[in-house]
Structure formats: structure tokens, C-alpha cells
Protein backbone atom coordinates (compact mmCIF):
# COMPACT_ATOMS: atom_id res chain seq x y z
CA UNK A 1 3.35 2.87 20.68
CA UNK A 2 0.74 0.23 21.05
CA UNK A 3 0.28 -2.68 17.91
CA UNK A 4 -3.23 -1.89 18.11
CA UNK A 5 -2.85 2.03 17.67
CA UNK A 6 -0.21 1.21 14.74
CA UNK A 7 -2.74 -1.06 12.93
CA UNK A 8 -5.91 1.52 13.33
CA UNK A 9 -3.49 4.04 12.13
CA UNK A 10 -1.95 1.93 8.83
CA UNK A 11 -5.56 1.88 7.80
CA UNK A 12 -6.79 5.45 8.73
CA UNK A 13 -3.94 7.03 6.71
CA UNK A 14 -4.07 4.28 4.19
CA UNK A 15 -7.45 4.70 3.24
CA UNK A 16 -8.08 8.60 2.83
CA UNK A 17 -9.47 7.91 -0.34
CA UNK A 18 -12.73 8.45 1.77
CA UNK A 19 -12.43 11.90 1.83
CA UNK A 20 -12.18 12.06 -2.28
CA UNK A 21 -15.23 14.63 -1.76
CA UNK A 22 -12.59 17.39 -1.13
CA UNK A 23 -11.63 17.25 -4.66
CA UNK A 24 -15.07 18.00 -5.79
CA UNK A 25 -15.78 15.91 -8.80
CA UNK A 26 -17.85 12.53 -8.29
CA UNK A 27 -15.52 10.81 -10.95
CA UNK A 28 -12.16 11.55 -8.43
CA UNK A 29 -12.32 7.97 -7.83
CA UNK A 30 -12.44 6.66 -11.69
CA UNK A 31 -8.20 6.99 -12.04
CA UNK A 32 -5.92 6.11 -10.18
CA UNK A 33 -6.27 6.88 -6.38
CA UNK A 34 -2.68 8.74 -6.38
CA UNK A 35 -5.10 11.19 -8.51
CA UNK A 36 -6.18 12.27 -5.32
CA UNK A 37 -2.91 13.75 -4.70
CA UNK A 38 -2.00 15.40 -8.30
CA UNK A 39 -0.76 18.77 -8.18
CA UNK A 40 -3.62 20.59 -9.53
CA UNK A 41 -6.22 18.82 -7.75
CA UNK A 42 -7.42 21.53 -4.70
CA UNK A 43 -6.40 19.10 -1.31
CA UNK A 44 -3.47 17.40 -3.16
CA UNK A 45 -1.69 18.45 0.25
CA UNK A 46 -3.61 16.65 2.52
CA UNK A 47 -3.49 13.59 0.82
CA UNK A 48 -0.08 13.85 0.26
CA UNK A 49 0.57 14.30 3.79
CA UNK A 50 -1.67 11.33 4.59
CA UNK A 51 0.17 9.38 2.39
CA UNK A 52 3.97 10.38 3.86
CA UNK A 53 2.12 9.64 7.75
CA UNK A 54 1.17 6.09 6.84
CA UNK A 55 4.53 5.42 5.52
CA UNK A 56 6.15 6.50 8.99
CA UNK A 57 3.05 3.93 10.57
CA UNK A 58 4.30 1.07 8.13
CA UNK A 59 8.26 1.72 9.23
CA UNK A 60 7.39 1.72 12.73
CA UNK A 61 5.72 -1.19 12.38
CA UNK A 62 8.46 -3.23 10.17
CA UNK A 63 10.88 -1.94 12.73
CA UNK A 64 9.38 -3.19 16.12
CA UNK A 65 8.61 -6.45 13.86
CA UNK A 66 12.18 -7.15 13.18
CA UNK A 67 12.12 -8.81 16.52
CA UNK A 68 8.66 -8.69 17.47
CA UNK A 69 7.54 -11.64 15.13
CA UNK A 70 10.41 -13.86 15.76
CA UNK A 71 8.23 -15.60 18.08
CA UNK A 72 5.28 -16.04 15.41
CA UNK A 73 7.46 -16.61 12.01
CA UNK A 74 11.15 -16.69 13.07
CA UNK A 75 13.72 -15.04 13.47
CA UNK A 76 15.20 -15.00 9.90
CA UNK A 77 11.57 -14.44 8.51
CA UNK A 78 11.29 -11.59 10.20
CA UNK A 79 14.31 -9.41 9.45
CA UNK A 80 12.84 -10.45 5.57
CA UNK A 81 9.27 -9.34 6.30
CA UNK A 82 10.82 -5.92 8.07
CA UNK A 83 12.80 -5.43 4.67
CA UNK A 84 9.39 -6.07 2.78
CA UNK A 85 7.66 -3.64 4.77
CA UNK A 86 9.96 -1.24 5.00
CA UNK A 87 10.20 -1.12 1.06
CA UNK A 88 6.34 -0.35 1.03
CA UNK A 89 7.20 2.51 3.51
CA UNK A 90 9.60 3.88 0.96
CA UNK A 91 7.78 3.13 -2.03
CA UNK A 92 4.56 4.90 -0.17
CA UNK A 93 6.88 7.98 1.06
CA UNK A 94 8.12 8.47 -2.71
CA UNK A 95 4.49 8.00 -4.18
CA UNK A 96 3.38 11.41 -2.19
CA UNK A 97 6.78 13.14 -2.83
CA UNK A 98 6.84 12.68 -6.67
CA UNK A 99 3.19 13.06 -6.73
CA UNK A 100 1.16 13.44 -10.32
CA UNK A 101 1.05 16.44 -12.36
CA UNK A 102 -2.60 16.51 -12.75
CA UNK A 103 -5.03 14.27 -12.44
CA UNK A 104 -4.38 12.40 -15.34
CA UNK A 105 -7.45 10.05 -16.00
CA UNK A 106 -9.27 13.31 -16.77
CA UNK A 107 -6.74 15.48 -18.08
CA UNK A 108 -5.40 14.12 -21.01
CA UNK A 109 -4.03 17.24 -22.47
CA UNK A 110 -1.94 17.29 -19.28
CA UNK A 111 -1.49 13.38 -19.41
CA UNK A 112 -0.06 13.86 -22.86
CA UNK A 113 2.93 15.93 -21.73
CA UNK A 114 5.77 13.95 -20.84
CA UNK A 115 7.11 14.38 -17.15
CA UNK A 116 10.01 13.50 -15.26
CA UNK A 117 7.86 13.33 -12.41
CA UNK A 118 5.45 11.24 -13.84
CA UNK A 119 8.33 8.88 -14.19
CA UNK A 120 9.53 8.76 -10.62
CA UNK A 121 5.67 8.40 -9.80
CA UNK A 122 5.47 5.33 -11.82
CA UNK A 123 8.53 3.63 -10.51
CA UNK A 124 7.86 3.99 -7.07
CA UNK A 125 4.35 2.70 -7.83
CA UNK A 126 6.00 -0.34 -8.84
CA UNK A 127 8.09 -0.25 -5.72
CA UNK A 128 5.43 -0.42 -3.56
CA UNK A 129 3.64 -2.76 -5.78
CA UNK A 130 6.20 -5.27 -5.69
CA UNK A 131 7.10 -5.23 -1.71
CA UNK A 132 3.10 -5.31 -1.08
CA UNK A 133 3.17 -8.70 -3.04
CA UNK A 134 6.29 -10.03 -0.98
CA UNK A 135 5.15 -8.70 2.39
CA UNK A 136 2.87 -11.41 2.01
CA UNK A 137 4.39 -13.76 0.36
CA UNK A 138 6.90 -13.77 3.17
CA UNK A 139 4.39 -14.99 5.43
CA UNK A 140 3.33 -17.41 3.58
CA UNK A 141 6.40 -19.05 3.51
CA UNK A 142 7.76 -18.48 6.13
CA UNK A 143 4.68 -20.38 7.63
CA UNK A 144 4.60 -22.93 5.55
CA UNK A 145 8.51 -23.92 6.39
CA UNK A 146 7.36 -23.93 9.99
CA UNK A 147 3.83 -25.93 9.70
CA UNK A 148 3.59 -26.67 6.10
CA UNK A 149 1.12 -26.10 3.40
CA UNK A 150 -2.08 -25.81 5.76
CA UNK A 151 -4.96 -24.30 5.91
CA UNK A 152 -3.84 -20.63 6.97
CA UNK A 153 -0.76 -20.85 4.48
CA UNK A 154 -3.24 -21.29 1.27
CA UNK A 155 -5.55 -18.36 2.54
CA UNK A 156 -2.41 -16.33 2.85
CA UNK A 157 -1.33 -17.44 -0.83
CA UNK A 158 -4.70 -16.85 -1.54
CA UNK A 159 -4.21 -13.11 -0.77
CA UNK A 160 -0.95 -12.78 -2.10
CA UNK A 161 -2.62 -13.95 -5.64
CA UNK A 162 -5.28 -11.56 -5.41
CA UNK A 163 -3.60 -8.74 -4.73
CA UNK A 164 -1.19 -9.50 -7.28
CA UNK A 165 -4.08 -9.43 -10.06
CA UNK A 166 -6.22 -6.87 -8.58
CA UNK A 167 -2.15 -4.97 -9.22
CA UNK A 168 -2.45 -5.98 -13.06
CA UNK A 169 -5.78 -5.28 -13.43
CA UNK A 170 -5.50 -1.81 -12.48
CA UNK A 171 -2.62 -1.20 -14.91
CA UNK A 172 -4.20 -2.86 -17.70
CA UNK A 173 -7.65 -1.09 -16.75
CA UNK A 174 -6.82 2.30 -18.84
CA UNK A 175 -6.41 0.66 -21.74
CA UNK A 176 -9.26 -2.07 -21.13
CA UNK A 177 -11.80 -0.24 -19.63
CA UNK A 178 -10.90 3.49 -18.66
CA UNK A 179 -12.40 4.02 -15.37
CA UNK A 180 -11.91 0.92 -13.48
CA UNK A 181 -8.50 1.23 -12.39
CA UNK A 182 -9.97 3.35 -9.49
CA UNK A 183 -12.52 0.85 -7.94
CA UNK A 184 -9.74 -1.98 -8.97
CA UNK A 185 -7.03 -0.39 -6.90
CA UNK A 186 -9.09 1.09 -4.01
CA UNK A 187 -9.87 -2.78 -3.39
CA UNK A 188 -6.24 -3.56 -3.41
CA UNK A 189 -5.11 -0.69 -1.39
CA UNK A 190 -7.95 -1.70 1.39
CA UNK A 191 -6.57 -5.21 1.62
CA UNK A 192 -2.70 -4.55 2.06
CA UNK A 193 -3.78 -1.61 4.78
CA UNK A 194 -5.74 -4.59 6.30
CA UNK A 195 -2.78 -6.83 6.10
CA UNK A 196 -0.53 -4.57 7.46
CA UNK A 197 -2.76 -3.99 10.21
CA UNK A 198 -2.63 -7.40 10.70
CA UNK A 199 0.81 -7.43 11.41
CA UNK A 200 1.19 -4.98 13.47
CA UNK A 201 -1.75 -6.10 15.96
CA UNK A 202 0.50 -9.70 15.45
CA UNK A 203 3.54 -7.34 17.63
CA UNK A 204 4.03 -8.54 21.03
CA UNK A 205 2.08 -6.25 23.74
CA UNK A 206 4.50 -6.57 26.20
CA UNK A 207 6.45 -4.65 23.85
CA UNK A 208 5.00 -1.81 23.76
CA UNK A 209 2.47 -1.17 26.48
């Protein structure tokens, strides 16, 4: 399949927040976006299937990068980057599989009960979290060992840094300001679809056309 399909896709089936209007109540996008998905919310199923189909986009896209950015950040690089990516694949795939109970931010009665499930939720959030952060971060250095600290290298630390607060702002956020963790983490999930979409449009054409 084409880079360019594979990047439209990532950010299709990464971004189904969009269709929070299935879920019926204008503050669906106020918690967490994996809300979306809770058990009793009435179209948890679709955006749990979104969710598992983007995860199959990001592993086909860390796979065919194994080799197909070896020409753009090295061979070595690469294999870490597909690792990286592949771990947000995972982390993605277990998100929708353990998915919420309820939608937490406005249940609290439900939020109060504690859940195994909740658990697993949480600590493949912070999966994801953390290889979102190093997808990135491997390209930045993998760049900078081949060109140094340029231009393009600080714009891709850049990102890496905002993502990684936008990421503590939106666990903070309940506690902070209730309500925010939604807009907070809809930003950060746009930019690492965008990034991954990225890389896959960086794939070789020749390889797959």
C-alpha cells in the first residue's frame, strides 16, 4: 500500500474524535477522548474499532519503515524509530481493547469504583504516551548525528517538547481545571497523527507503488 494512502489513513482513524456527535452530549469532548470509547457510551464500538484500524495503519507503517527510511535517517535509526512506532501501535491497540468503563469525566459515581480495567486503560495510555514522545525524539537525533543541531532538528525538538507538555497537561488537567484535558489532548493526538503521517509519506514510492 501506497505512503500516501497510509498517512491519509493514520489521520482519518486517528482523529474520529470528529464524529463525538454520535455520543450525543456536547460536553463528549470535555474528558478524555478515550471517553469516546467507554463502555456505556452508545458508539463506544465504532470508536473502538477506529482506534484498533489506526493501530494496524501505524504497524504497517513502522514495518515498511524499518528499511524504508534507511535512506533518510539510517539504517540503525530506523530499526529504533520502527520499535517506537510499533509501541504506539500496541499501546493504541490496548487503549481500544481495555477501553473505559464509563465515561468517567461525567460519571463520577462510576469513576469512583475501582476497575481492573481502568488500570490496564491507564497503563497502556502511558505506553502510547511514552513511544509518541520517542517516535520523535528518534528523529531528532538521529538527524542531528547525521547533520547536526540545524534548523529542522530544533523544530523537530520543538515538537517533541510540546507534545510532551500538552501529555502532562492533560493529566494534570482533572485536577487543575476539570474539562480541559479534552481540548488539551485532542491537540496532542492531532499532532502525533500528523507526525506519523509524516513518516509514512517520508516511505520510499518505489516501494510500494
Amino acid at each position: 500500500m501506497s505512503g500516501r494512502i497510509l498517512a491519509i489513513l493514520a489521520v482519518v482513524l486517528y482523529n474520529t474524535w470528529l464524529a463525538w456527535p454520535l455520543n450525543g452530549s456536547p460536553d463528549a469532548l470535555l474528558g478524555y477522548v478515550s471517553e469516546l470509547a467507554a463502555a456505556d457510551q452508545p458508539f463506544h464500538d465504532f470508536f473502538r474499532a477506529a482506534d484498533i484500524a489506526a493501530a494496524a495503519v501505524f504497524a504497517a507503517i513502522a514495518l515498511l519503515g524499518r528499511r524504508g527510511w534507511a535512506g533518510w535517517i539510517g539504517a540503525r535509526w530506523s530499526q529504533r524509530l520502527c520499535l517506537a512506532l510499533l509501541g504506539v501501535a500496541v499501546g493504541t491497540a490496548l487503549d481500544a481493547i481495555f477501553n473505559l468503563p464509563c465515561a468517567e469525566s461525567r460519571d463520577q459515581a462510576c469513576a469512583a469504583v475501582p476497575s481492573m480495567g481502568r488500570r490496564l486503560h491507564e497503563a497502556a495510555s502511558v505506553f502510547t504516551s511514552t513511544a509518541q514522545v520517542a517516535m520523535i525524539v528518534i528523529v531528532a537525533l538521529a538527524l542531528a548525528a547525521c547533520r547536526g543541531w540545524n534548523r529542522r532538528v530544533r523544530q523537530v525538538v520543538w515538537l517533541a517538547a510540546v507534545v510532551t507538555v500538552l501529555l502532562l497537561i492533560s493529566v494534570a488537567a482533572p485536577y487543575v481545571l476539570p474539562g480541559a484535558q479534552g481540548p488539551v489532548q485532542i491537540v496532542q493526538i492531532l499532532l502525533c497523527s500528523l507526525w506519523i503521517a509524516h513518516l509514512a509519506w517520508r516511505l520510499p514510492r518505489e516501494q510500494h507503488d
